[in-house]
PDB file of N, CA and C in Angstrom:
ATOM      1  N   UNK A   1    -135.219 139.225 136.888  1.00  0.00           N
ATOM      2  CA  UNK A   1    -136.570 139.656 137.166  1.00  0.00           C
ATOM      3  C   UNK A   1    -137.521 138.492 136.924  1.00  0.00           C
ATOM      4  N   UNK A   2    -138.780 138.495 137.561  1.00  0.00           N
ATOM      5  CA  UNK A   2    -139.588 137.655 136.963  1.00  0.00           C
ATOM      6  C   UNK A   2    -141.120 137.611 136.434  1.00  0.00           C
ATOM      7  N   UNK A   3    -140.907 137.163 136.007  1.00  0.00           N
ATOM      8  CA  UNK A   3    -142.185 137.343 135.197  1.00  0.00           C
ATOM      9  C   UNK A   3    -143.347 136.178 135.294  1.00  0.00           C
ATOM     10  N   UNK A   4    -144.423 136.595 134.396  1.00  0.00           N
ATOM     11  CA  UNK A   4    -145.512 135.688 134.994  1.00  0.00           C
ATOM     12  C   UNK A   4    -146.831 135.617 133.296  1.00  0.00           C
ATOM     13  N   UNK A   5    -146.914 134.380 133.463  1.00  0.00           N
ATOM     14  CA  UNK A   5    -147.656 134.609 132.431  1.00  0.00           C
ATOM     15  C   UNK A   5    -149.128 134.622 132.429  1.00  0.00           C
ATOM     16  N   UNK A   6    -149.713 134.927 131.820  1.00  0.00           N
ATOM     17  CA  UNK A   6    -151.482 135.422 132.227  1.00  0.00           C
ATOM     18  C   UNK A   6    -151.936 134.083 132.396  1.00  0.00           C
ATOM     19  N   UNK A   7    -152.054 132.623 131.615  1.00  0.00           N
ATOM     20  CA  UNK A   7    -152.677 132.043 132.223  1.00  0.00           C
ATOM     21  C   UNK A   7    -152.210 131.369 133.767  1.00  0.00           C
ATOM     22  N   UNK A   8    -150.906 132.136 134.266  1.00  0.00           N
ATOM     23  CA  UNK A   8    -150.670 131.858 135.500  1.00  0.00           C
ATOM     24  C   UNK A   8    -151.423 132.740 136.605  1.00  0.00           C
ATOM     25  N   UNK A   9    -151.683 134.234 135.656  1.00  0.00           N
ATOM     26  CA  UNK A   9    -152.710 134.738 136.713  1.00  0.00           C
ATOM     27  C   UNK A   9    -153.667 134.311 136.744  1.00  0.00           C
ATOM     28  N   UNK A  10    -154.687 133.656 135.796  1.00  0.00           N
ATOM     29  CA  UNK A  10    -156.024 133.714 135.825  1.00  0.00           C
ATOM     30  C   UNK A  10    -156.072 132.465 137.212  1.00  0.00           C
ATOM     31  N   UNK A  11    -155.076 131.274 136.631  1.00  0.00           N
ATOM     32  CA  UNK A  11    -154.983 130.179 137.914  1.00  0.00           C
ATOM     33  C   UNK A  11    -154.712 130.372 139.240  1.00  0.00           C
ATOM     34  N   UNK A  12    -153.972 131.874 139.286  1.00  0.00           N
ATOM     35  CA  UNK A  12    -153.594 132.226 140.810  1.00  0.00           C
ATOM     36  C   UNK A  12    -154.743 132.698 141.261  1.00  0.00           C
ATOM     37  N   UNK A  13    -155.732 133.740 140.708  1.00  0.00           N
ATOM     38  CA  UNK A  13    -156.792 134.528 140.994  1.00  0.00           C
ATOM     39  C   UNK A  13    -157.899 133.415 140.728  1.00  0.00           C
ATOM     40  N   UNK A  14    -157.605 132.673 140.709  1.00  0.00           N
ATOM     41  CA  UNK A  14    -159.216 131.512 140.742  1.00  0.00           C
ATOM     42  C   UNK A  14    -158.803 130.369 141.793  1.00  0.00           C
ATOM     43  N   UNK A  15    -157.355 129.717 142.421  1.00  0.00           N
ATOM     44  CA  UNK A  15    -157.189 129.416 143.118  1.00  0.00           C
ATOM     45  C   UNK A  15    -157.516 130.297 144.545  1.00  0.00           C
ATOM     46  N   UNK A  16    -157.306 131.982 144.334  1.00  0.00           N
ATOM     47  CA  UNK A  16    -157.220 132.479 145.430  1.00  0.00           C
ATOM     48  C   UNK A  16    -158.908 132.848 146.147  1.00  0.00           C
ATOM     49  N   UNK A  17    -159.120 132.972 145.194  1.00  0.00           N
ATOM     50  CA  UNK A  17    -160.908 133.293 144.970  1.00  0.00           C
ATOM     51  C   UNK A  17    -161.362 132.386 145.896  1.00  0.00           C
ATOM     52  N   UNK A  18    -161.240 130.734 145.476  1.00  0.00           N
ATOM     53  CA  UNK A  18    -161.937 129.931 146.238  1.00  0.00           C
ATOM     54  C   UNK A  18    -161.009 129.232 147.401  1.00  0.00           C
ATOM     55  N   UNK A  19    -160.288 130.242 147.943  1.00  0.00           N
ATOM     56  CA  UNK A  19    -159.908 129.457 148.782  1.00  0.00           C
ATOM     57  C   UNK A  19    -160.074 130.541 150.243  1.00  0.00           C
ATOM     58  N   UNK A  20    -160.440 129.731 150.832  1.00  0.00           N
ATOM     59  CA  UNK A  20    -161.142 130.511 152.582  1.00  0.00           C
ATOM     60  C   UNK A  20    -160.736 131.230 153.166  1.00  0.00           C
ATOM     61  N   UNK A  21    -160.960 132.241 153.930  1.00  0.00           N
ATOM     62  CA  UNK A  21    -159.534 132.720 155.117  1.00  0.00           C
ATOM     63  C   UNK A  21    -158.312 133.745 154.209  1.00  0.00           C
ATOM     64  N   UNK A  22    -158.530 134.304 153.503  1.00  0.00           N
ATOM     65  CA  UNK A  22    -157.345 134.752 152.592  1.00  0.00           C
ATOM     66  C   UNK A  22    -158.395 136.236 152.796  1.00  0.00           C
ATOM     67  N   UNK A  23    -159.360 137.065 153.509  1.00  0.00           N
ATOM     68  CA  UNK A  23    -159.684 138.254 153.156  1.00  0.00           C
ATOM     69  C   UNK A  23    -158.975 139.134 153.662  1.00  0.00           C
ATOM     70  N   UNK A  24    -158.269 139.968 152.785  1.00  0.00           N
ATOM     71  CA  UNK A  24    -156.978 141.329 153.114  1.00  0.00           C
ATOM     72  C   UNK A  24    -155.622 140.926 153.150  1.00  0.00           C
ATOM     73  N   UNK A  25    -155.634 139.397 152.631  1.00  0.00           N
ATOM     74  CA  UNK A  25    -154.163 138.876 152.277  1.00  0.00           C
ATOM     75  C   UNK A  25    -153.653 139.617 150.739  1.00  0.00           C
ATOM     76  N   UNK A  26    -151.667 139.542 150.882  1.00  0.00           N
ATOM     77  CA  UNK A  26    -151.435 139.934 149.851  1.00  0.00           C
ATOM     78  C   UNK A  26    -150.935 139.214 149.511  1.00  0.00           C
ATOM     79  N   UNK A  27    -150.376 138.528 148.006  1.00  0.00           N
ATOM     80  CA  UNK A  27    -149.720 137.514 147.566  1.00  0.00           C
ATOM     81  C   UNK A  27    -149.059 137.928 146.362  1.00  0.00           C
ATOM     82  N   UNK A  28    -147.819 137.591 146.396  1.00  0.00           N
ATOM     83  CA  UNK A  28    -147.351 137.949 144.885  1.00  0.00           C
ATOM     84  C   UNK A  28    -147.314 136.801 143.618  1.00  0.00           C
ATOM     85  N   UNK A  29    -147.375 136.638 142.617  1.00  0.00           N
ATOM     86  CA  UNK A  29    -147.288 136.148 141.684  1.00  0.00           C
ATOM     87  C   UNK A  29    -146.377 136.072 140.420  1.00  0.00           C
ATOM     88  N   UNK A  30    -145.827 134.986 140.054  1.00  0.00           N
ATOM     89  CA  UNK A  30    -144.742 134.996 139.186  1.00  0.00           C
ATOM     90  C   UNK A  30    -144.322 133.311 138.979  1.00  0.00           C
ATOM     91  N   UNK A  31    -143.359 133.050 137.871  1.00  0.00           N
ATOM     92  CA  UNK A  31    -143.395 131.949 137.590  1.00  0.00           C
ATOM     93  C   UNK A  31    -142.121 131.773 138.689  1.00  0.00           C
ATOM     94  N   UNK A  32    -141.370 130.542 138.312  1.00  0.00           N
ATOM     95  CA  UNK A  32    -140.512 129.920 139.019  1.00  0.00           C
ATOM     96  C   UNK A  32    -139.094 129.891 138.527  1.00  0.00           C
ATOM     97  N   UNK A  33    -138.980 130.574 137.614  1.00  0.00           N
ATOM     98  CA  UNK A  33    -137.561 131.020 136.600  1.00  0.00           C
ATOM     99  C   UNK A  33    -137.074 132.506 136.319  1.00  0.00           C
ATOM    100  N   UNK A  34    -136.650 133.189 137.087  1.00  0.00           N
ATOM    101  CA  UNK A  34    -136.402 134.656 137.158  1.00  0.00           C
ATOM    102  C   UNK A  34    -135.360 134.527 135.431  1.00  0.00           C
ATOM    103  N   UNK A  35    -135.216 135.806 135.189  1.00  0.00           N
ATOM    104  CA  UNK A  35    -134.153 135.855 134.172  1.00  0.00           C
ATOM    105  C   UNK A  35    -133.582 137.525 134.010  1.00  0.00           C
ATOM    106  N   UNK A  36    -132.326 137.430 133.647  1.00  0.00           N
ATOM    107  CA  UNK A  36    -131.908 138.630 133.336  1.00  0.00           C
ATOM    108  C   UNK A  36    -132.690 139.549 132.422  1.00  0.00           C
ATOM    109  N   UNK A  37    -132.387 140.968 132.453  1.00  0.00           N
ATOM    110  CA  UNK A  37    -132.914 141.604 131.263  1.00  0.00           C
ATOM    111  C   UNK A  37    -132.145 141.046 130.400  1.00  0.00           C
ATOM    112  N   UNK A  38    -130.811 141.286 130.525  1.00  0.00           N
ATOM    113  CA  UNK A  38    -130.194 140.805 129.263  1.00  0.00           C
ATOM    114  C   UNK A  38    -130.411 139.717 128.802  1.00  0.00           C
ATOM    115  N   UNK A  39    -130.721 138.189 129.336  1.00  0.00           N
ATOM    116  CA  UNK A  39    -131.558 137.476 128.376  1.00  0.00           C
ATOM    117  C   UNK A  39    -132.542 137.398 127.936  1.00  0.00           C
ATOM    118  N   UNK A  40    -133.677 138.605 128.528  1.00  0.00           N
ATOM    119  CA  UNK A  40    -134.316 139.110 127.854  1.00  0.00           C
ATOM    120  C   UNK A  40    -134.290 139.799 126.473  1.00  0.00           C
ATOM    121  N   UNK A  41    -133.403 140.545 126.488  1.00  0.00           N
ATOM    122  CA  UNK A  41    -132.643 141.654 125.787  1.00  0.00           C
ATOM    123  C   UNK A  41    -132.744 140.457 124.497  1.00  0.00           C
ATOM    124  N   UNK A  42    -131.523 139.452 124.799  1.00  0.00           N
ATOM    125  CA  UNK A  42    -130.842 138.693 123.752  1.00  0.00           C
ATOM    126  C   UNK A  42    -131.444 137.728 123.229  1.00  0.00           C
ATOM    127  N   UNK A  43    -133.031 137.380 123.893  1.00  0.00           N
ATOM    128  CA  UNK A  43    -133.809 136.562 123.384  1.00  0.00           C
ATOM    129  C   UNK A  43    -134.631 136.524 121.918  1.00  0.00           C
ATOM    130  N   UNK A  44    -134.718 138.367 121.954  1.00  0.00           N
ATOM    131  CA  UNK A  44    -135.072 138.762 120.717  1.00  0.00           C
ATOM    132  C   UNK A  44    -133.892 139.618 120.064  1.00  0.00           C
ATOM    133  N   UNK A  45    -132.816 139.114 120.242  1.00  0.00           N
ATOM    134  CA  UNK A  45    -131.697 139.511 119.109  1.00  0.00           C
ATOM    135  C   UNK A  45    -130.958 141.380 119.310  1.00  0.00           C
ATOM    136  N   UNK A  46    -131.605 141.512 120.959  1.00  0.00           N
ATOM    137  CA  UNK A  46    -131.124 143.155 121.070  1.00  0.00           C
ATOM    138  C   UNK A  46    -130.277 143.659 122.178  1.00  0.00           C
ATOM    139  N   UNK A  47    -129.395 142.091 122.602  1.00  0.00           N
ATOM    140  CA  UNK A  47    -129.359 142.640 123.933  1.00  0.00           C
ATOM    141  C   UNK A  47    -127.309 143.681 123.738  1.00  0.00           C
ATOM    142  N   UNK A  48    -126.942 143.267 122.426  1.00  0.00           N
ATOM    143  CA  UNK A  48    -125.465 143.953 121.830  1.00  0.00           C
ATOM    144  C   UNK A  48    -126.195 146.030 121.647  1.00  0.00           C
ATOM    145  N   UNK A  49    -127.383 145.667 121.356  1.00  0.00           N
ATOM    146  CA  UNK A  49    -127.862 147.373 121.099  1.00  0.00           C
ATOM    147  C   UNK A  49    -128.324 148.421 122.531  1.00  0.00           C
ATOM    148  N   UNK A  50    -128.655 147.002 123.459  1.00  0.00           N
ATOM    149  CA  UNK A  50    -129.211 147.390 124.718  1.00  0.00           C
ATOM    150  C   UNK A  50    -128.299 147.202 125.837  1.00  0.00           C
ATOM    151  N   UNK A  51    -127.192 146.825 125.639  1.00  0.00           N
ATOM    152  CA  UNK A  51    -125.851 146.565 126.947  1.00  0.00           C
ATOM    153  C   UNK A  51    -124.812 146.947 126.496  1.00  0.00           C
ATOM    154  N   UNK A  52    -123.660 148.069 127.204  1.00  0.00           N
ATOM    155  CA  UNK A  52    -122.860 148.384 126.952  1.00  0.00           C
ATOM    156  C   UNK A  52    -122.029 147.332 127.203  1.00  0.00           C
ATOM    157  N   UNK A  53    -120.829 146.651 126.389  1.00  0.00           N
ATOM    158  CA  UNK A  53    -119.722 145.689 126.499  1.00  0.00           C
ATOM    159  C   UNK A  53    -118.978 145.801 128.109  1.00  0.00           C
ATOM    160  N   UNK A  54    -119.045 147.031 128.230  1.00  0.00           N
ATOM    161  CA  UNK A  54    -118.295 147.013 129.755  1.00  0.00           C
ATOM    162  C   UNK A  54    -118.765 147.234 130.898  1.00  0.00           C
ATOM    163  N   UNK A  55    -120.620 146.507 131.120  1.00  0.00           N
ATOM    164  CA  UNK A  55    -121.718 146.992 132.065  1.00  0.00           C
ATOM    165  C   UNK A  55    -120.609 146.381 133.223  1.00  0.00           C
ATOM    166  N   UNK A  56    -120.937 146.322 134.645  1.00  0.00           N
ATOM    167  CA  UNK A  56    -120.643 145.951 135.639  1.00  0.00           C
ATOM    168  C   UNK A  56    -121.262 144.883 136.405  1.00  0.00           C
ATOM    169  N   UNK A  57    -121.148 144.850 137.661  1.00  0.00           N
ATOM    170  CA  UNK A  57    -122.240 143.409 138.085  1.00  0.00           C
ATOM    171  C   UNK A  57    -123.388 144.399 138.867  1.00  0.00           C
ATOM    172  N   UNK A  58    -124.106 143.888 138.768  1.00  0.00           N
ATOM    173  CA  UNK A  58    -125.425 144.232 139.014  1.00  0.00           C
ATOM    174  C   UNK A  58    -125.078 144.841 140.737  1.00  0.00           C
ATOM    175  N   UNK A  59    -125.759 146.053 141.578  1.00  0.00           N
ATOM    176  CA  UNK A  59    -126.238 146.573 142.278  1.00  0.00           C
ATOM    177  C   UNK A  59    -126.429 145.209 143.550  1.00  0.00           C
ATOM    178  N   UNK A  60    -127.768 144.993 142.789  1.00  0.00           N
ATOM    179  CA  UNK A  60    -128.387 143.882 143.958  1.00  0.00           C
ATOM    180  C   UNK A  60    -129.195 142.655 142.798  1.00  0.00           C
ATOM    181  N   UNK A  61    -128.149 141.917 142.929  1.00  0.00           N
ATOM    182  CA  UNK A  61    -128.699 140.911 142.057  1.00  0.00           C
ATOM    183  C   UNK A  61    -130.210 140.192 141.858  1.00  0.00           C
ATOM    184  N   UNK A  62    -130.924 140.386 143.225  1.00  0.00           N
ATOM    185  CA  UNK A  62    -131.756 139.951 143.646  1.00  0.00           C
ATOM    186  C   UNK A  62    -133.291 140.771 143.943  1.00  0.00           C
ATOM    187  N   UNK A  63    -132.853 141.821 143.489  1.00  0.00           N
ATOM    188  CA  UNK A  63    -133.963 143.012 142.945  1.00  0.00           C
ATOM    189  C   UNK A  63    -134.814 142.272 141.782  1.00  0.00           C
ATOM    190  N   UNK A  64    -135.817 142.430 142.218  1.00  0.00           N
ATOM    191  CA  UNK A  64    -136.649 141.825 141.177  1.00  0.00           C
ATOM    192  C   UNK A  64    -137.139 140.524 141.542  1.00  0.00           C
ATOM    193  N   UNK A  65    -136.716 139.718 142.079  1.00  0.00           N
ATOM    194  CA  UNK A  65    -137.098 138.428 142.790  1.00  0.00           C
ATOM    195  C   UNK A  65    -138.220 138.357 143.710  1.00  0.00           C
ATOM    196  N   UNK A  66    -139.379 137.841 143.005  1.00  0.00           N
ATOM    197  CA  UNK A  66    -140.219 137.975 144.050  1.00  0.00           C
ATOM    198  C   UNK A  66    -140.618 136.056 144.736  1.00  0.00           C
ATOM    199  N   UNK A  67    -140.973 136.239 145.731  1.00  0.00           N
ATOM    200  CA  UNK A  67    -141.167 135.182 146.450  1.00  0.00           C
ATOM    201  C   UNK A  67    -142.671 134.767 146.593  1.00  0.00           C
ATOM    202  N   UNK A  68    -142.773 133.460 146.069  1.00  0.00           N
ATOM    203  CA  UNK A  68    -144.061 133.184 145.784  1.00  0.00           C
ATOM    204  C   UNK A  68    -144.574 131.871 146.912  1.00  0.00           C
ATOM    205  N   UNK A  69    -143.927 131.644 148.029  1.00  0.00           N
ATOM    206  CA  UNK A  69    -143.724 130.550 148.929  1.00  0.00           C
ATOM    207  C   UNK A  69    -145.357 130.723 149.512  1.00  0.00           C
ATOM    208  N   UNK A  70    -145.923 131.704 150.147  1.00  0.00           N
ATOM    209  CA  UNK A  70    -147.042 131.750 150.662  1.00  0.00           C
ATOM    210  C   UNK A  70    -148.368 131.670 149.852  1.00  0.00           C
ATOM    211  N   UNK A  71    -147.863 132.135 148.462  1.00  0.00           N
ATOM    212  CA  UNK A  71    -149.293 131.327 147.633  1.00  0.00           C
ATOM    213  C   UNK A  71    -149.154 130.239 147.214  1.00  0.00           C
ATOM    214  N   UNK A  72    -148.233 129.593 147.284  1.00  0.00           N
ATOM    215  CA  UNK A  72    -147.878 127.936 147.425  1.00  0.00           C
ATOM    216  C   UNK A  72    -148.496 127.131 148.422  1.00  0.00           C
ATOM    217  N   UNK A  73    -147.839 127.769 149.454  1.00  0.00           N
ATOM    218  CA  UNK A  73    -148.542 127.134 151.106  1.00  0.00           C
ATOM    219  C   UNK A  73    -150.361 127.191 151.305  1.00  0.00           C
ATOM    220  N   UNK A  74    -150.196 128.571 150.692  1.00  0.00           N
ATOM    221  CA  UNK A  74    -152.031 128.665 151.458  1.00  0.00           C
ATOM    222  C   UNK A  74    -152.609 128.134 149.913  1.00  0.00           C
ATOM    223  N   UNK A  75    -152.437 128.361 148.658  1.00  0.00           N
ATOM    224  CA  UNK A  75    -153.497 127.675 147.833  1.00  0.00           C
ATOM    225  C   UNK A  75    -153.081 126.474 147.102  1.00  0.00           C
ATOM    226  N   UNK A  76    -151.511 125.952 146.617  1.00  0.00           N
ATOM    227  CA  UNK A  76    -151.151 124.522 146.491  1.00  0.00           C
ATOM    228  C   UNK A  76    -150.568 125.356 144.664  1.00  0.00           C
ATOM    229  N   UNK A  77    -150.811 126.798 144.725  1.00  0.00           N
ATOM    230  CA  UNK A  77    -150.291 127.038 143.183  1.00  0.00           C
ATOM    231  C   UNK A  77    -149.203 126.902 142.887  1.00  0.00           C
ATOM    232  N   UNK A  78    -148.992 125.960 141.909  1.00  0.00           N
ATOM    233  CA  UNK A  78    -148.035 125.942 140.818  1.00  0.00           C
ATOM    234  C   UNK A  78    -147.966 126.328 139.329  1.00  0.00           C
ATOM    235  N   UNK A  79    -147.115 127.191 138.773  1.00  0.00           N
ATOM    236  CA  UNK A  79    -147.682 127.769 137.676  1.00  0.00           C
ATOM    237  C   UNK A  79    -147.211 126.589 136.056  1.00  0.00           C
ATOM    238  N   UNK A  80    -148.361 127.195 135.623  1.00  0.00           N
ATOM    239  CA  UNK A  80    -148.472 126.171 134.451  1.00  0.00           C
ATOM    240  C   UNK A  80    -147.193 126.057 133.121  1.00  0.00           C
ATOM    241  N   UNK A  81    -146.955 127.733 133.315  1.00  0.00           N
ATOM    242  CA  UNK A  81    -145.718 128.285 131.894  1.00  0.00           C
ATOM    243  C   UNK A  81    -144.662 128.850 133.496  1.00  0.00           C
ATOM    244  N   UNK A  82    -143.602 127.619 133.523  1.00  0.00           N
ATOM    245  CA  UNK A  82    -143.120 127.487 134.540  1.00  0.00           C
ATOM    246  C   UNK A  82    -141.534 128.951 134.302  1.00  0.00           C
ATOM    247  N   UNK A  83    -141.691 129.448 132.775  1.00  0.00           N
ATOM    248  CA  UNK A  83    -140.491 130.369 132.890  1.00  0.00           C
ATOM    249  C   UNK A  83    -140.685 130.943 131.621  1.00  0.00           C
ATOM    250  N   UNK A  84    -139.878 132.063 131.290  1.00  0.00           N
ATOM    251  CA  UNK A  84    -140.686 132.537 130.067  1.00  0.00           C
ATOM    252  C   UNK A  84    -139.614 131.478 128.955  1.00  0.00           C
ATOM    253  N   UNK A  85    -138.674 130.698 129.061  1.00  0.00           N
ATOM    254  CA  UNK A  85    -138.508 129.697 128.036  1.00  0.00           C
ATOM    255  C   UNK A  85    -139.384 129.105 127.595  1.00  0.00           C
ATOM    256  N   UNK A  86    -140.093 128.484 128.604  1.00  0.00           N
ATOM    257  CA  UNK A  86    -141.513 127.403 127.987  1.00  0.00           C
ATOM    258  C   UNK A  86    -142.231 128.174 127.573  1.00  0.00           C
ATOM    259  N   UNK A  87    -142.835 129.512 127.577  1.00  0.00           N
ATOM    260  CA  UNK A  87    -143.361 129.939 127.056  1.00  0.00           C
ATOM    261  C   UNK A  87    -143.137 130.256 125.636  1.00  0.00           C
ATOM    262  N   UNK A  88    -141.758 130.586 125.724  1.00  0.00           N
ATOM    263  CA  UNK A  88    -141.306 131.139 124.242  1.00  0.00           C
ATOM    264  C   UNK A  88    -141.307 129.670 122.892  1.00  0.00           C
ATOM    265  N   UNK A  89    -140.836 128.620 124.258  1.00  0.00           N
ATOM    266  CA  UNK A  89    -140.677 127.236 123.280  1.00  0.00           C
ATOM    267  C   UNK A  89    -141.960 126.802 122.568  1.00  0.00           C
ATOM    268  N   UNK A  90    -143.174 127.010 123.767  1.00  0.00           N
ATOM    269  CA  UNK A  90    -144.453 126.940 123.412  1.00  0.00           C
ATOM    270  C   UNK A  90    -144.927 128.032 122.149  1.00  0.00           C
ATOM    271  N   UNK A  91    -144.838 128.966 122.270  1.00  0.00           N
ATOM    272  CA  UNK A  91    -144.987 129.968 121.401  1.00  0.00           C
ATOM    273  C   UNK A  91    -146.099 130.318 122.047  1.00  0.00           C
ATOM    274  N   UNK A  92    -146.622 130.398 123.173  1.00  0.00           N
ATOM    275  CA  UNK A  92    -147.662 131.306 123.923  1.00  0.00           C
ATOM    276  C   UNK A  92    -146.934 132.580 124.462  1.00  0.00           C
ATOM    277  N   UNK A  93    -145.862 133.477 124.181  1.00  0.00           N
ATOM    278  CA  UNK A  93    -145.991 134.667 124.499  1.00  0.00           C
ATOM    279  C   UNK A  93    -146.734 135.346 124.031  1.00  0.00           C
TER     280      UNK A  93
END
């Protein structure tokens, strides 16, 4: 899944603001490092309480992936807390 960190929204929504030609566009937002729940899970020490030992492979691996190519193209955004590692390394979660 991916995630996104707020000062990546405030930069997406102030890039998008001033930029021309975008009225009734939709754009999604998110960093550039998807991650499992389960390393989610295991990041804070829960993912043995939150995953059964014998889960399976995922459905559709790719659920959750969102594509951020067109707010790239039309406003030049790149996000600042590029995955929630740097974030966590940073200690801005």
């Amino acid at each position: 899944m991916h995630m996104v960190h707020h000062l990546d929204v405030a930069q997406a929504l102030t890039l998008l603001l001033h930029t021309d030609g975008l009225n009734g566009e939709i754009f999604n937002i998110a960093n550039d490092a998807p991650i499992t729940l389960y390393e989610l899970a295991d990041s804070v020490g829960q993912a043995a309480d939150a995953f059964a030992p014998a889960e399976g492979p995922l459905n559709d691996p790719f659920e959750g992936i969102m594509d951020i190519s067109k707010l790239r193209k039309q406003t030049g955004f790149r996000p600042l807390v590029p995955s929630y590692y740097v974030a966590r390394d940073l200690d801005i979660l």
